[in-house]
C-alpha atoms as a PDB file:
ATOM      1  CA  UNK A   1     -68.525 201.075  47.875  1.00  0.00           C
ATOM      2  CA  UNK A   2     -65.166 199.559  49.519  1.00  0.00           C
ATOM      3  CA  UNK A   3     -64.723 197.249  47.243  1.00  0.00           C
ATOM      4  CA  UNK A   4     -64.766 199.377  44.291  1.00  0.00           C
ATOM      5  CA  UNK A   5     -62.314 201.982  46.690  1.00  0.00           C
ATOM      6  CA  UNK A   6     -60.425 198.815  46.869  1.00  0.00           C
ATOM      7  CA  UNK A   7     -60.654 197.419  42.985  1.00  0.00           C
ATOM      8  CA  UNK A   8     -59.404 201.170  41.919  1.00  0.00           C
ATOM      9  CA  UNK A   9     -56.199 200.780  44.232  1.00  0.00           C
ATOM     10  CA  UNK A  10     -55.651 196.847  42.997  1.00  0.00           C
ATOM     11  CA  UNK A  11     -56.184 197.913  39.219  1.00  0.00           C
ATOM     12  CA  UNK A  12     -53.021 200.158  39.891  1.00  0.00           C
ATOM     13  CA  UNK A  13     -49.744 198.894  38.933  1.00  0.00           C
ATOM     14  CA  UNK A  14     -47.775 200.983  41.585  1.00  0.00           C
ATOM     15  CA  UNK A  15     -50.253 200.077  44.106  1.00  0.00           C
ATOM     16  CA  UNK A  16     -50.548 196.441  43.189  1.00  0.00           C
ATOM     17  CA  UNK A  17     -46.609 196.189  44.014  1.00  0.00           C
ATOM     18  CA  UNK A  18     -47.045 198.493  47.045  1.00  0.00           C
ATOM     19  CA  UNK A  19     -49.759 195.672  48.201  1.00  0.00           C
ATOM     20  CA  UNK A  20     -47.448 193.127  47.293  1.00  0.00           C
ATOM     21  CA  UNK A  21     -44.061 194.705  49.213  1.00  0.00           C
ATOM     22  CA  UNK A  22     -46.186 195.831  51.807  1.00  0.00           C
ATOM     23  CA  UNK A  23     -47.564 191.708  52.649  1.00  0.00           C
ATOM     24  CA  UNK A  24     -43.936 190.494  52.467  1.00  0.00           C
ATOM     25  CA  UNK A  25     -42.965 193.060  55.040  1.00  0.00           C
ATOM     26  CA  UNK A  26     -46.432 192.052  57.157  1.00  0.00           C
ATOM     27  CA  UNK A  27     -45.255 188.415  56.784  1.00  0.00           C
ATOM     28  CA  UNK A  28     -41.490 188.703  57.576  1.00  0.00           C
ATOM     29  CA  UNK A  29     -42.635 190.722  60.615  1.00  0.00           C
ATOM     30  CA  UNK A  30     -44.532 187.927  61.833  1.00  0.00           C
ATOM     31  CA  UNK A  31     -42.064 185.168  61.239  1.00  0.00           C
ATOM     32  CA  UNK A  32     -39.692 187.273  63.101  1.00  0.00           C
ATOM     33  CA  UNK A  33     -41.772 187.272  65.578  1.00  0.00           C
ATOM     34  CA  UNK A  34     -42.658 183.698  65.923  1.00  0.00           C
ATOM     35  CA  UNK A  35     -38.950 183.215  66.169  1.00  0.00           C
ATOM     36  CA  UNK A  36     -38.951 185.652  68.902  1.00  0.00           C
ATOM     37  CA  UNK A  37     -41.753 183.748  70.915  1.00  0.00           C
ATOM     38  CA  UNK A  38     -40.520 180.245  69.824  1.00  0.00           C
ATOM     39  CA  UNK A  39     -37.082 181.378  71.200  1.00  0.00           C
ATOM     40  CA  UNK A  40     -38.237 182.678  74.629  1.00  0.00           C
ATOM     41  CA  UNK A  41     -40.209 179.401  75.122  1.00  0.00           C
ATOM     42  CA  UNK A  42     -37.051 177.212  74.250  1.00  0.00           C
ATOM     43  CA  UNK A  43     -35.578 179.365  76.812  1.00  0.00           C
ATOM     44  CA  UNK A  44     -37.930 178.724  79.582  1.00  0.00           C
ATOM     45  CA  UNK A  45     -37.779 175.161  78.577  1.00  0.00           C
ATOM     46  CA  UNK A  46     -33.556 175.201  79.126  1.00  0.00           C
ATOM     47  CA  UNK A  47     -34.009 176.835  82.191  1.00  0.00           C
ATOM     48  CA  UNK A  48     -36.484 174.209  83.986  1.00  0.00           C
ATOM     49  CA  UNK A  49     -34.463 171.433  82.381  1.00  0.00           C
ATOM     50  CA  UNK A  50     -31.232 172.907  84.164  1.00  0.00           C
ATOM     51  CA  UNK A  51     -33.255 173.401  87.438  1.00  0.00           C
ATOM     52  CA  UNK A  52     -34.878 169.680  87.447  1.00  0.00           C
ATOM     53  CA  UNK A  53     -31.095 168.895  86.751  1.00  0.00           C
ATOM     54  CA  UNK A  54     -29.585 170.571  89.505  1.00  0.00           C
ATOM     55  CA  UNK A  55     -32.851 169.294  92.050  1.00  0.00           C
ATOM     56  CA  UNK A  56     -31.787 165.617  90.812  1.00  0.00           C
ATOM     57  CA  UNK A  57     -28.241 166.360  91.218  1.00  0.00           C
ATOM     58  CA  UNK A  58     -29.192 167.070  94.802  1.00  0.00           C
ATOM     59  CA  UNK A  59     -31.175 164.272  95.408  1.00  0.00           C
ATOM     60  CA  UNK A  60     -28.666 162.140  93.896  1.00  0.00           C
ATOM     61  CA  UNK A  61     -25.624 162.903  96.199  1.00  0.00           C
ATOM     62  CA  UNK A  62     -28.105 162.849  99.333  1.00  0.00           C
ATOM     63  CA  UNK A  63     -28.992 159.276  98.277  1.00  0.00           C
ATOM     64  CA  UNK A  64     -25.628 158.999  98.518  1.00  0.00           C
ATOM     65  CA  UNK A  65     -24.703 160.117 101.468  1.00  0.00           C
ATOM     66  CA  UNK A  66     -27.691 158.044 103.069  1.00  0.00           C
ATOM     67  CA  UNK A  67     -26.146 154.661 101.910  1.00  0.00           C
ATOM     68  CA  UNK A  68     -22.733 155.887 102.996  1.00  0.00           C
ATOM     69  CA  UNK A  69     -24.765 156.204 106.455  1.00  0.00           C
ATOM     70  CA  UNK A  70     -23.547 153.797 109.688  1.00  0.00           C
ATOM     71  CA  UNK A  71     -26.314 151.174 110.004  1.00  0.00           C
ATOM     72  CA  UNK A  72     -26.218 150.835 113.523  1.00  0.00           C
ATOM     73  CA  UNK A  73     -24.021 152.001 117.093  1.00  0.00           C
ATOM     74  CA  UNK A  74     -21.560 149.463 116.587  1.00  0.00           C
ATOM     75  CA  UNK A  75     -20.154 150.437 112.905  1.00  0.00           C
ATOM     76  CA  UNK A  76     -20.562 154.050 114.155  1.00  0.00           C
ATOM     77  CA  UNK A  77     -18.129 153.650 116.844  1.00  0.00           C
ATOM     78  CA  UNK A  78     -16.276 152.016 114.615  1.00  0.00           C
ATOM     79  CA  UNK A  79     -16.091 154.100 112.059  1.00  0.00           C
ATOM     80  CA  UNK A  80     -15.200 157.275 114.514  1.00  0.00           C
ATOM     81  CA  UNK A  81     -12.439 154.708 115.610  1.00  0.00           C
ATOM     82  CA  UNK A  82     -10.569 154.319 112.276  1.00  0.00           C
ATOM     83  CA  UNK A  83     -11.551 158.101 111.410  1.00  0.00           C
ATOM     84  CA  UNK A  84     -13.533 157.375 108.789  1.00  0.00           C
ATOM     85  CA  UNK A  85     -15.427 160.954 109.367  1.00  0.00           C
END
């Protein structure tokens, strides 16, 4: 029964290319789409990228800082001596 409904709207010729337009527009809705989705997930990506970037920066001028560090009283004093603060 539905697939004689269906054979009498196929055997059409105006129906045929209202199938036909009506796929293309199915299809270019879902590659849109897929854009859409791949183009949030690239975002997300960016954004934890920049954050892991900004965490290492971080951690980078701290390690820094730590071998900048006096190793002991004596270059402390000395280093408050010449100013070096």
């Amino acid at each position: 029964m539905i697939a004689t409904i269906f054979g009498g709207i196929a055997a059409s010729p105006s129906a045929r290319a209202a199938l036909r337009y009506g796929a293309m527009a199915v299809a270019i809705v879902l590659f849109l789409l897929s854009i859409r989705r791949s183009g949030e997930h690239v975002g997300r990506i960016a954004e934890r990228l920049e954050t892991t970037e900004k965490a290492n920066e971080i951690q980078r001028r701290m390690l820094q800082a730590a071998a900048r560090r006096p190793r002991d009283r004596g270059e402390l004093v000395d280093r408050l001596r010449d100013g070096g603060f």
